[in-house]
C-alpha atoms as a PDB file:
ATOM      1  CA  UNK A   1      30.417  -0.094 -36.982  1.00  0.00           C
ATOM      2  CA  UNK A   2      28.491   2.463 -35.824  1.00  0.00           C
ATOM      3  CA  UNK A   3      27.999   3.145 -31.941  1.00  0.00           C
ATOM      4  CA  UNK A   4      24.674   2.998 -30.926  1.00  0.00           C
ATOM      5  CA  UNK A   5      23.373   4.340 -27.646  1.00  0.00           C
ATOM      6  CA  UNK A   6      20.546   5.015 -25.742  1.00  0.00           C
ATOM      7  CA  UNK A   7      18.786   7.469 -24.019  1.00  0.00           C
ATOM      8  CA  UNK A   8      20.713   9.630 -22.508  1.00  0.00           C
ATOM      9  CA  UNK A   9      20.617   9.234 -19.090  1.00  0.00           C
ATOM     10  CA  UNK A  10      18.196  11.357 -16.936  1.00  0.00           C
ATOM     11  CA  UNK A  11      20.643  13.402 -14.286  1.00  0.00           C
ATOM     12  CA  UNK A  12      18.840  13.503 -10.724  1.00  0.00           C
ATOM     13  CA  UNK A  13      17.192  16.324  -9.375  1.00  0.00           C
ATOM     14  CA  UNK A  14      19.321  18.521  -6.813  1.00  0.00           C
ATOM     15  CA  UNK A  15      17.341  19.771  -4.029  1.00  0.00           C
ATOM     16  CA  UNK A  16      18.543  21.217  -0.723  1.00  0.00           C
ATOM     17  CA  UNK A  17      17.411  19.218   2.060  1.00  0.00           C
ATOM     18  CA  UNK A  18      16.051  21.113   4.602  1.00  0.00           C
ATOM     19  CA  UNK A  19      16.442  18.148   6.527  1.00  0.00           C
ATOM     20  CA  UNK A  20      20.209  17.094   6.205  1.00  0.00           C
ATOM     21  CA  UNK A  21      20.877  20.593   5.334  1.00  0.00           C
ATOM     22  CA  UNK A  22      22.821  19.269   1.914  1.00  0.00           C
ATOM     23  CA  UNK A  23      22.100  19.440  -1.847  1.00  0.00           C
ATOM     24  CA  UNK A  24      21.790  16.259  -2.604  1.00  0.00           C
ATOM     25  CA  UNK A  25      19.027  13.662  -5.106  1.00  0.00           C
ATOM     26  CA  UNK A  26      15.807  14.853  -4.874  1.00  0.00           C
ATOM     27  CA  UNK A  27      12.437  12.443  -4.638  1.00  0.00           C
ATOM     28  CA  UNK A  28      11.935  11.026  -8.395  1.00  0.00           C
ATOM     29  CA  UNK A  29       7.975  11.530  -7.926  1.00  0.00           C
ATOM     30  CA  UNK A  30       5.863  13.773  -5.618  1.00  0.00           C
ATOM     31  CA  UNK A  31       4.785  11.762  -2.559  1.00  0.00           C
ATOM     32  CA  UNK A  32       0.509  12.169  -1.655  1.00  0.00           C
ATOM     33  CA  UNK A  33       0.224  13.726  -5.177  1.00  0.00           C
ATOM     34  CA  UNK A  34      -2.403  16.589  -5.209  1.00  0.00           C
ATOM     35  CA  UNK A  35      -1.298  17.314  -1.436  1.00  0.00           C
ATOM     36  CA  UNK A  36       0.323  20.375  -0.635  1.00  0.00           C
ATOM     37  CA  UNK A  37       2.947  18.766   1.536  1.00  0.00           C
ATOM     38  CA  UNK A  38       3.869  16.290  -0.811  1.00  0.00           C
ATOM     39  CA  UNK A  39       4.670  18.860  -3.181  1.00  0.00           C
ATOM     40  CA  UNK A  40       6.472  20.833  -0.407  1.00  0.00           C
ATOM     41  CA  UNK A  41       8.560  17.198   0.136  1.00  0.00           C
ATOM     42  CA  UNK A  42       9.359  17.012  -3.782  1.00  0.00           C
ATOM     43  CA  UNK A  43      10.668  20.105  -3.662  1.00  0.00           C
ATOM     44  CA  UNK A  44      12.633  20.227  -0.030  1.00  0.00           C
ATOM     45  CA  UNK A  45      13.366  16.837   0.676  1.00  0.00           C
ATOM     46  CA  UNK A  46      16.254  14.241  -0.269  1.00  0.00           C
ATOM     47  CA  UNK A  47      16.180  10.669  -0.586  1.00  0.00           C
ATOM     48  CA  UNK A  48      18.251  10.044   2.139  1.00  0.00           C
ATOM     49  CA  UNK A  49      16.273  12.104   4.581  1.00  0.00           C
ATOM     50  CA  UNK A  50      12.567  10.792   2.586  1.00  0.00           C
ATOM     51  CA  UNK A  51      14.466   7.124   3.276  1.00  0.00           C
ATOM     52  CA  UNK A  52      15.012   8.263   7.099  1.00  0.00           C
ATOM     53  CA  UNK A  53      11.555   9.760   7.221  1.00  0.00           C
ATOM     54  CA  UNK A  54       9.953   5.892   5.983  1.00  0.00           C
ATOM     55  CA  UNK A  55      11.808   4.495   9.147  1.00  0.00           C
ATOM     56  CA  UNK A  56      10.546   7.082  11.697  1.00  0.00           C
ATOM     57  CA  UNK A  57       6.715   6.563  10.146  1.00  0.00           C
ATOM     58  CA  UNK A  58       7.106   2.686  11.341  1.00  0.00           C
ATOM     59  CA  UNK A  59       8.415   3.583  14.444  1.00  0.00           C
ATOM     60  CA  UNK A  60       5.277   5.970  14.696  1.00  0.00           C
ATOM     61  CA  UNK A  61       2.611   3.742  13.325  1.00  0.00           C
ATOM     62  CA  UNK A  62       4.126   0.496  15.448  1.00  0.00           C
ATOM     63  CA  UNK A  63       4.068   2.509  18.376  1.00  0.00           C
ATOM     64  CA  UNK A  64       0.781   4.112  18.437  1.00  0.00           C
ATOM     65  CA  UNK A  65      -1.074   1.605  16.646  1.00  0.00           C
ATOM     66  CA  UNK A  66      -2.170   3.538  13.601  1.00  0.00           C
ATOM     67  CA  UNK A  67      -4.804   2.219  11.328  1.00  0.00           C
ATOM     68  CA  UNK A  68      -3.787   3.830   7.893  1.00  0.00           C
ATOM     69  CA  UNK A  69      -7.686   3.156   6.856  1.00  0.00           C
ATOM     70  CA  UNK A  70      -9.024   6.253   8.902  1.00  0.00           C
ATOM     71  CA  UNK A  71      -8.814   9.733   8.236  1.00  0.00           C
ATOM     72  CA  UNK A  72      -7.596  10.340  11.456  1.00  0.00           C
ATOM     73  CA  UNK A  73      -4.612   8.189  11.585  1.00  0.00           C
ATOM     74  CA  UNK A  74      -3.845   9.980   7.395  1.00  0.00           C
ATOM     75  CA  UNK A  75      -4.202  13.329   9.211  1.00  0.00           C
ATOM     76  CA  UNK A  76      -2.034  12.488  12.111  1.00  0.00           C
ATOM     77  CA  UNK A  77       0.793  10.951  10.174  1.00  0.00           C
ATOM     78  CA  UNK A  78       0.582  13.925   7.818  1.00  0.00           C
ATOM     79  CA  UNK A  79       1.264  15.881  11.005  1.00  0.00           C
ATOM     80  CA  UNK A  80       3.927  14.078  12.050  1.00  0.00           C
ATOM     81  CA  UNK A  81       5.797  14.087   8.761  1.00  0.00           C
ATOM     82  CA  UNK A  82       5.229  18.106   8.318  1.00  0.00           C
ATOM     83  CA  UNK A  83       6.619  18.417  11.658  1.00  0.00           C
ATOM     84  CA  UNK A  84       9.530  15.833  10.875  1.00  0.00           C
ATOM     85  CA  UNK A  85      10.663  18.300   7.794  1.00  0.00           C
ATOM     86  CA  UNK A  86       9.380  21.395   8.882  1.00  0.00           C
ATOM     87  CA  UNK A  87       8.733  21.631  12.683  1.00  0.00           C
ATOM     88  CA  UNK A  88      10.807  21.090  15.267  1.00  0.00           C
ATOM     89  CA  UNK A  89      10.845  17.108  14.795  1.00  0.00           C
ATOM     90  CA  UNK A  90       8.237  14.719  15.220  1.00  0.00           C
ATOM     91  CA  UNK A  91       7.018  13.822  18.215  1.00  0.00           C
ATOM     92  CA  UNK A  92       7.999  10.894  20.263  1.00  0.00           C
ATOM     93  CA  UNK A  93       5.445   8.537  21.614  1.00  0.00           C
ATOM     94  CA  UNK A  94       4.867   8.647  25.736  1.00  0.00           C
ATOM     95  CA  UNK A  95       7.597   7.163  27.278  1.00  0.00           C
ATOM     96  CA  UNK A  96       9.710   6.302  23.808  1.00  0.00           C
ATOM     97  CA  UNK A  97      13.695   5.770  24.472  1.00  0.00           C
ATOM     98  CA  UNK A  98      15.994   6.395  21.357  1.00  0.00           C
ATOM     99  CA  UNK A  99      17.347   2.592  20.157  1.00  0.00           C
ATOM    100  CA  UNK A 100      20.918   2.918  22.090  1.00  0.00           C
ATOM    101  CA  UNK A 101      19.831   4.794  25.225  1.00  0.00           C
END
């Protein structure tokens, strides 16, 4: 008998995270297709940090009450995760204490 397999599996995408500062699994699909910062994340970003980012953006939108429906809470969150990858970090809310502290 005859072995049969599959397709072969598809190896994951290496990008160095300018986050973590690793090469490590990229992003399987570009996040806010036809954005340029979701392009920027595909190419720049890992998992792990993408994963850390998600937790950050609830931490953001819980604490200053975003409303994903407007432009201007998009724009602002858009901000914040440019700045996240990119910037300096993302900015805390007024008077936010790190879980722990």
């Amino acid at each position: 008998m005859g072995s049969t397999t599959g397709p072969a599996p598809q190896t994951e995408r290496i990008v160095h995270c300018v986050k973590l500062n690793q090469d490590l699994p990229g992003l399987s699909e570009v996040p806010f297709d036809g954005h340029p910062l979701g392009q920027r994340i595909y190419d720049n970003v890992s998992k792990q940090a993408w994963g850390m980012w998600v937790e950050q953006m609830k931490m953001i939108m819980n604490e200053y009450r975003l409303n994903l429906g407007t432009a201007e809470a998009q724009e602002f969150l858009l901000k914040q995760m440019e700045e996240y990858f990119f910037g300096e970090g993302a900015a805390h809310p007024p008077g936010y204490v790190a879980p722990g502290h």
